[in-house]
C-alpha atoms as a PDB file:
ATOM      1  CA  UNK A   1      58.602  -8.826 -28.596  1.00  0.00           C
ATOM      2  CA  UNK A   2      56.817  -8.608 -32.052  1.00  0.00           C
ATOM      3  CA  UNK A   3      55.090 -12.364 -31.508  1.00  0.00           C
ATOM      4  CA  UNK A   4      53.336 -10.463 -27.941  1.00  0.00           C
ATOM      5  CA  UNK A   5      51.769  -7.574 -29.690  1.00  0.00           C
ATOM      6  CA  UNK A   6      49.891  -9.479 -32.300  1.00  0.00           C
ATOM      7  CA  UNK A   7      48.050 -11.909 -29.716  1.00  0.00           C
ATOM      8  CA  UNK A   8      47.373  -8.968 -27.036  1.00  0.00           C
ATOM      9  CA  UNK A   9      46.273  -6.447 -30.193  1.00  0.00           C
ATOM     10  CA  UNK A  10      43.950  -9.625 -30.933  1.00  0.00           C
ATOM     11  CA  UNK A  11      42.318  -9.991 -27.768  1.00  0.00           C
ATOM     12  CA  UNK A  12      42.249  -6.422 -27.354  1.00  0.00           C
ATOM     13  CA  UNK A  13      40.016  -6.484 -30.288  1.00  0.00           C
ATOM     14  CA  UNK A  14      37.989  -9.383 -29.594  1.00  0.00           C
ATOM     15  CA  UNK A  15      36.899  -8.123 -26.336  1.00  0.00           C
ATOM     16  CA  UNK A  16      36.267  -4.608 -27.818  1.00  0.00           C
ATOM     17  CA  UNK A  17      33.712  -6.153 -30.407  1.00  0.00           C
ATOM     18  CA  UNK A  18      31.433  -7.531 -27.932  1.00  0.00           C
ATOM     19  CA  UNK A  19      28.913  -4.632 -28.457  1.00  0.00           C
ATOM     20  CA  UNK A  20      26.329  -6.847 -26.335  1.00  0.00           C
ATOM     21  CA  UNK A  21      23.917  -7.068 -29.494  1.00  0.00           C
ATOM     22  CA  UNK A  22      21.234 -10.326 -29.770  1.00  0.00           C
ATOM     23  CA  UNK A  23      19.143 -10.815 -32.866  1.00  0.00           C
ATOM     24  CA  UNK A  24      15.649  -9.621 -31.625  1.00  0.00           C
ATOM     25  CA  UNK A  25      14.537 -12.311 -34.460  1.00  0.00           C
ATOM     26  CA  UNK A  26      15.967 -15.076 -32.834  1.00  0.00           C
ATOM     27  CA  UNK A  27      14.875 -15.007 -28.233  1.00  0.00           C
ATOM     28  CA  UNK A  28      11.182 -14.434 -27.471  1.00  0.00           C
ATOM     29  CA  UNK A  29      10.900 -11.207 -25.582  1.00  0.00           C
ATOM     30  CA  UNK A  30       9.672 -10.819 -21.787  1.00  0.00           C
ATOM     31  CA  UNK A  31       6.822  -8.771 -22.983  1.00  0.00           C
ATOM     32  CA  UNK A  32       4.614 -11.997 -24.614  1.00  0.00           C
ATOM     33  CA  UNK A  33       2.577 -13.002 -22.127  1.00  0.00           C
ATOM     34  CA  UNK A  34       1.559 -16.604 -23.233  1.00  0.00           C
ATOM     35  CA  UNK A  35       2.925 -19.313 -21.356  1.00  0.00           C
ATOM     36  CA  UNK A  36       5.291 -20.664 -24.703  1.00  0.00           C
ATOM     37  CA  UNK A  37       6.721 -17.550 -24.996  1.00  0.00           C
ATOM     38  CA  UNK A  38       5.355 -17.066 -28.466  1.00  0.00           C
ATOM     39  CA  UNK A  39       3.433 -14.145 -29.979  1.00  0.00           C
ATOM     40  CA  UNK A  40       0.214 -15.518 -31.385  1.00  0.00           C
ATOM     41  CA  UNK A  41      -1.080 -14.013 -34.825  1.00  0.00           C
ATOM     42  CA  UNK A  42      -4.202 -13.718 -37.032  1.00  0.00           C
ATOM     43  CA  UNK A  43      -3.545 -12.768 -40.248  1.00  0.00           C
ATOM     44  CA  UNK A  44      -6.700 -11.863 -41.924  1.00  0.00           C
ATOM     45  CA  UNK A  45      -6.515 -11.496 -46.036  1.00  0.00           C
ATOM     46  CA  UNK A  46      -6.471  -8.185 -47.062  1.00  0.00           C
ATOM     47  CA  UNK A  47      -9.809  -6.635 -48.628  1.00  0.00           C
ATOM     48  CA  UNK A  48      -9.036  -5.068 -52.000  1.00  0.00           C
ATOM     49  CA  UNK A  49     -10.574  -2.779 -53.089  1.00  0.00           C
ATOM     50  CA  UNK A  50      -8.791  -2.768 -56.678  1.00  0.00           C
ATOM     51  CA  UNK A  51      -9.357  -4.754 -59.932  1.00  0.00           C
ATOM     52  CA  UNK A  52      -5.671  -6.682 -59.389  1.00  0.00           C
ATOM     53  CA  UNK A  53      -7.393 -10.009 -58.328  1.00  0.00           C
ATOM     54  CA  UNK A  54      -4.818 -12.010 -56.673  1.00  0.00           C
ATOM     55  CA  UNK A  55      -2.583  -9.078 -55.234  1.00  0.00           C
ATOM     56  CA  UNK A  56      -3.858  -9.507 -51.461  1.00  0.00           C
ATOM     57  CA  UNK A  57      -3.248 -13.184 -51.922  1.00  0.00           C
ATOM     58  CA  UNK A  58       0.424 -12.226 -53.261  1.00  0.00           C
ATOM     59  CA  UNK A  59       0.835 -10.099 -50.059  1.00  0.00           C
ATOM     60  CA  UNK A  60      -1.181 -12.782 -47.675  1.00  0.00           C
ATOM     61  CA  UNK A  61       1.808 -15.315 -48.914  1.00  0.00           C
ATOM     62  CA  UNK A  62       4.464 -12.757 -48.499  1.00  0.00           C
ATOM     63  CA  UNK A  63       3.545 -12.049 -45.140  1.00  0.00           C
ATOM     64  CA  UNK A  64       3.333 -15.423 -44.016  1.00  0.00           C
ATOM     65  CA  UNK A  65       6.596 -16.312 -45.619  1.00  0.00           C
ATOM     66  CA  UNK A  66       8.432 -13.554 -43.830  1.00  0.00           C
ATOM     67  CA  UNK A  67       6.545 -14.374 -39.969  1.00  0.00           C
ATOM     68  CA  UNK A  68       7.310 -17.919 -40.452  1.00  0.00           C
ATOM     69  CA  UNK A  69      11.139 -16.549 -40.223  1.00  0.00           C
ATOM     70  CA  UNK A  70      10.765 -16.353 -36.600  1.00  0.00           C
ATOM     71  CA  UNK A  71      10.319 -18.369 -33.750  1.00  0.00           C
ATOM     72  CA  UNK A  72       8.878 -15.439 -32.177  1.00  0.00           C
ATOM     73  CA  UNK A  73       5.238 -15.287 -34.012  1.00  0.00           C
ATOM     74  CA  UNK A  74       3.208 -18.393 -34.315  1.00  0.00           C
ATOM     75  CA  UNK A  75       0.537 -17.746 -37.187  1.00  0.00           C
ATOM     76  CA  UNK A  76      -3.071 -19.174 -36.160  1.00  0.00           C
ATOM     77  CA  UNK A  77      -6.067 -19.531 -38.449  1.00  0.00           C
ATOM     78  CA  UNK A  78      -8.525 -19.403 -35.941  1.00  0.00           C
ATOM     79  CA  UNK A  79      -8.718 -15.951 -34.752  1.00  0.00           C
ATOM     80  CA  UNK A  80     -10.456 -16.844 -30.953  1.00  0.00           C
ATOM     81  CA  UNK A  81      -6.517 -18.495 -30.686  1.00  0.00           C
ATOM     82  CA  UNK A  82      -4.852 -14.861 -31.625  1.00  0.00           C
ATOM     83  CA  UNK A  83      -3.758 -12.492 -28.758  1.00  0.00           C
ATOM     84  CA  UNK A  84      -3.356 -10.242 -32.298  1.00  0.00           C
ATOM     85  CA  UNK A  85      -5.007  -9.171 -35.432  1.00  0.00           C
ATOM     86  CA  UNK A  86      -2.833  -7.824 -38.604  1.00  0.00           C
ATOM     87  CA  UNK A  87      -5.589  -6.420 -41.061  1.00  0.00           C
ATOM     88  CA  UNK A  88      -4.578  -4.504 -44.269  1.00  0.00           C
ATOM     89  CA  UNK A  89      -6.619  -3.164 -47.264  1.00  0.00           C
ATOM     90  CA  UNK A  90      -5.434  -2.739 -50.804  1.00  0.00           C
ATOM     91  CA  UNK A  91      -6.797   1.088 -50.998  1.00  0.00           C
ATOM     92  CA  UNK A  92      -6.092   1.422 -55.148  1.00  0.00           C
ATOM     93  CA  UNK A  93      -3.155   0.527 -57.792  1.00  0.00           C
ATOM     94  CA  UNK A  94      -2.765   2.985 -60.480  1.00  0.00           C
ATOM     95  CA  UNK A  95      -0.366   2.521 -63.347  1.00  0.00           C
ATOM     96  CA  UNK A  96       0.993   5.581 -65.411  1.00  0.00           C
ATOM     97  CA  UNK A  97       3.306   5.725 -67.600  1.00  0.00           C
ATOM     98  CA  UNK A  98       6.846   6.276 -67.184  1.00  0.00           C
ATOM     99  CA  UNK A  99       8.753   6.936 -70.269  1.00  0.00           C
ATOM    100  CA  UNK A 100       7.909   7.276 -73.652  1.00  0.00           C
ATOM    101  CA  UNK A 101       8.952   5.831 -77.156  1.00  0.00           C
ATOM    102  CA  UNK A 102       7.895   6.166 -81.051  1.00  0.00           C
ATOM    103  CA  UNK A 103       4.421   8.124 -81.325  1.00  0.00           C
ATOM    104  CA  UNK A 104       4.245   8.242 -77.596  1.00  0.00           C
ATOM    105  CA  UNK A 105       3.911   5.024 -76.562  1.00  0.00           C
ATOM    106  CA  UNK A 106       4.684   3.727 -73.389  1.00  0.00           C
ATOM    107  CA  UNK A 107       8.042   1.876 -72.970  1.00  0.00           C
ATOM    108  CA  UNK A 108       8.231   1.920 -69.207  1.00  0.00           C
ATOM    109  CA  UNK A 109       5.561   1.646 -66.578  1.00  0.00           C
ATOM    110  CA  UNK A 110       5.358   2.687 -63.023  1.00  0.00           C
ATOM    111  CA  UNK A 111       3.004   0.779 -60.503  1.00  0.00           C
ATOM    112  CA  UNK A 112       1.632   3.147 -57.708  1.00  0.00           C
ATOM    113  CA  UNK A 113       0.177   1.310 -54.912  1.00  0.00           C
ATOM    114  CA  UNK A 114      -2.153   2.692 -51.591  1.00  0.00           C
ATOM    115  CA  UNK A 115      -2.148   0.052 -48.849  1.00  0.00           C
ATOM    116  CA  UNK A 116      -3.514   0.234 -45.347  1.00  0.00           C
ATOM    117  CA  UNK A 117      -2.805  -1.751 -42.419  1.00  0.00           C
ATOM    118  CA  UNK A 118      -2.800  -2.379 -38.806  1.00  0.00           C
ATOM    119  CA  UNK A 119      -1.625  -4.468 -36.030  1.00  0.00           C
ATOM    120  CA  UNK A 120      -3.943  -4.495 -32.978  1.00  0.00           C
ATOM    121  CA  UNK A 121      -4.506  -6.624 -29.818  1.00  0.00           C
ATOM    122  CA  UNK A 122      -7.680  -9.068 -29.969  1.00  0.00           C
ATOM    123  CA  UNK A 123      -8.587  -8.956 -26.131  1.00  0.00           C
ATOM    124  CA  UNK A 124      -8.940  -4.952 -25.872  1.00  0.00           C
ATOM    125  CA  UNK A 125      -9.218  -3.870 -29.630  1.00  0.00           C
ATOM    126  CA  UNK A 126      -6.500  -1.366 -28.979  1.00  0.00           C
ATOM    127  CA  UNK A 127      -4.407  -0.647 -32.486  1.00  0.00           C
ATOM    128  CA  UNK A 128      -0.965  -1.136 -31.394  1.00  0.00           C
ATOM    129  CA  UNK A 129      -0.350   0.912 -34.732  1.00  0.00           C
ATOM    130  CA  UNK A 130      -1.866   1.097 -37.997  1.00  0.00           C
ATOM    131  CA  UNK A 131      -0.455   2.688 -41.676  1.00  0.00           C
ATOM    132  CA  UNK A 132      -2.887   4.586 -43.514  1.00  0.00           C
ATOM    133  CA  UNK A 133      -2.410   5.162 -47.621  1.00  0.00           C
ATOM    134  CA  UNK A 134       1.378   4.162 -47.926  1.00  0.00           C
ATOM    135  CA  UNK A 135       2.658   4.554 -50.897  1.00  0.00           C
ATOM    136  CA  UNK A 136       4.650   1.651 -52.766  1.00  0.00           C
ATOM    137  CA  UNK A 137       6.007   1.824 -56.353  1.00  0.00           C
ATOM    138  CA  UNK A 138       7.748  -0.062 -58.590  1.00  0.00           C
ATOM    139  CA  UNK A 139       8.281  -0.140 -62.513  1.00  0.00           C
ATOM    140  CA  UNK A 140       8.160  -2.631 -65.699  1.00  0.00           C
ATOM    141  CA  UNK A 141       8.953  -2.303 -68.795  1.00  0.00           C
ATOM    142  CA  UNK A 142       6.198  -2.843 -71.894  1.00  0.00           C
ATOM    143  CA  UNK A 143       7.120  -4.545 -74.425  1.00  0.00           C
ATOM    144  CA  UNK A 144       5.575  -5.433 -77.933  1.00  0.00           C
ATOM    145  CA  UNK A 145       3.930  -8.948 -76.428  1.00  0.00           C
ATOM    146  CA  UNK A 146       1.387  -8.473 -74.102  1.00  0.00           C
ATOM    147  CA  UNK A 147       1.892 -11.709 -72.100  1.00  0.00           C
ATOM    148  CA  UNK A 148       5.712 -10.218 -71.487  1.00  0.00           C
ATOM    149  CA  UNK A 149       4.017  -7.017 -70.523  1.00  0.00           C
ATOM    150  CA  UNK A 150       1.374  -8.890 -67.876  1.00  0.00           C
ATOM    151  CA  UNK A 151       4.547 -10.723 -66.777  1.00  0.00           C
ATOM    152  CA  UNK A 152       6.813  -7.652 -66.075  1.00  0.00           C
ATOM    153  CA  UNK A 153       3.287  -5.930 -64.487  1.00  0.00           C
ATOM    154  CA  UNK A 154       3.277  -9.274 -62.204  1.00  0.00           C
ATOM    155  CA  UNK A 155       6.564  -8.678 -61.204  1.00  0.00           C
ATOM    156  CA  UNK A 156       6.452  -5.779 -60.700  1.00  0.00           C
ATOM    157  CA  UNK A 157       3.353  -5.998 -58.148  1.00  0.00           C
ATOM    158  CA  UNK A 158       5.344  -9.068 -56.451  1.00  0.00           C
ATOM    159  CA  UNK A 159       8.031  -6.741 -55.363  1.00  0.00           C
ATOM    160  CA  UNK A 160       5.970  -4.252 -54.111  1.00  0.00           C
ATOM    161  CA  UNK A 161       4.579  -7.108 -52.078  1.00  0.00           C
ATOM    162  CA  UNK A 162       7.378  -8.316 -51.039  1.00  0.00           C
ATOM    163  CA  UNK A 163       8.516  -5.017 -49.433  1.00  0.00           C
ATOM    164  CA  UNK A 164       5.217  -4.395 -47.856  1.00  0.00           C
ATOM    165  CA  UNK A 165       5.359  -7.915 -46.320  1.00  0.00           C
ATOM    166  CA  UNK A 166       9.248  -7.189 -45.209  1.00  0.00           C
ATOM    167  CA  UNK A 167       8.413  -3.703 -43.815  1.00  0.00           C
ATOM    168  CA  UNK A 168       5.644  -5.342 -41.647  1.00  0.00           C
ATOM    169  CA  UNK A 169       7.612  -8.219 -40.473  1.00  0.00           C
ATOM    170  CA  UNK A 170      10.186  -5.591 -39.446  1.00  0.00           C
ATOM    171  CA  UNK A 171       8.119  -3.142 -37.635  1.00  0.00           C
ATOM    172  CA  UNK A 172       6.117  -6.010 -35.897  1.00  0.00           C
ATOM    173  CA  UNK A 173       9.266  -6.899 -33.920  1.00  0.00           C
ATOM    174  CA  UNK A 174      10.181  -3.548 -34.009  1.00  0.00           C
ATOM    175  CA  UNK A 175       7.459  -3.274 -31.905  1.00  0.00           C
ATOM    176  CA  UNK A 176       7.597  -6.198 -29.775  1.00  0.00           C
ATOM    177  CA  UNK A 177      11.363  -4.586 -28.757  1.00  0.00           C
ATOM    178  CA  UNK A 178      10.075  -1.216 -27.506  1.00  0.00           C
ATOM    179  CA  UNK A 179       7.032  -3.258 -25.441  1.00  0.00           C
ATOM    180  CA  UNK A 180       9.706  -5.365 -23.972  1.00  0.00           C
ATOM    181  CA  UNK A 181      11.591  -2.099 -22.949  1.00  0.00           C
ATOM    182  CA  UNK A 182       9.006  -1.010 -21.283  1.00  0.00           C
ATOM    183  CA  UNK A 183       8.038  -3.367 -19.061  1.00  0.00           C
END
């Protein structure tokens, strides 16, 4: 009687944990409208309007890194090809200090970064949504050589990136899902 349970319990489980759920990542929704199924993306760089040269590159690279994850966004470089436009602007970066040693000298840094972006549809102009000022942060450490100090800063700005490019990538498919729902 004992050898029944276990294979029934199994089954009973198996069939319980089919909870129906795709990876929205993974099937090109109904919603695209091109005929290979694929969203097609500009990505323009960034303006910044900071003195971090470099940093919209970092976050250009980022972002491309994460789309490329998909087989649901094809990235174009000519923007007449794009159904859709993702802009940003670097607004300002502002470091301050964080904690305090020996004759008040900063041991810790924190990064404060203002970032702007938007995702909007070529043909009509219409923002599908846009992010004004968000706020990222992140902290380094100082230390008593400066090129291990400009390293930790570097870092430190690469994460930021990396989570603005990841939160992005997330809430472009994000919206993608609730288009497909409602058509």
């Amino acid at each position: 009687m004992k050898s029944f349970y276990f294979p029934a319990v199994f089954l009973l489980l198996w069939l319980l944990s089919g909870c129906g759920y795709s990876s929205p990542y993974k099937t090109p929704p109904k919603f695209v409208e091109e005929t290979d199924g694929v969203m097609t993306l500009y990505l323009s760089m960034w303006k910044n309007q900071t003195n971090e040269l470099g940093f919209q590159s970092m976050i250009y690279q980022d972002l491309i890194e994460w789309l490329k994850k998909s087989k649901m966004v094809r990235l174009t470089q000519d923007q007449q090809e794009a159904k859709y436009i993702l802009e940003g602007t670097i607004n300002s970066i502002r470091f301050e200090g964080l904690s305090y040693g020996r004759y008040e000298a900063a041991i810790e840094i924190r990064a404060i970064t203002k970032i702007s972006y938007a995702l909007r549809e070529k043909e009509t102009d219409k923002i599908l949504w846009q992010r004004t000022n968000y706020v990222r942060r992140d902290n380094f450490r100082v230390s008593n050589n400066s090129v291990s100090t400009s390293d930790n800063k570097r870092m430190a700005l690469a994460e930021i990136s990396e989570d603005v490019a990841e939160e992005i990538y997330t809430k472009i498919f994000f919206t993608i899902a609730r288009a497909d729902k409602s058509n």
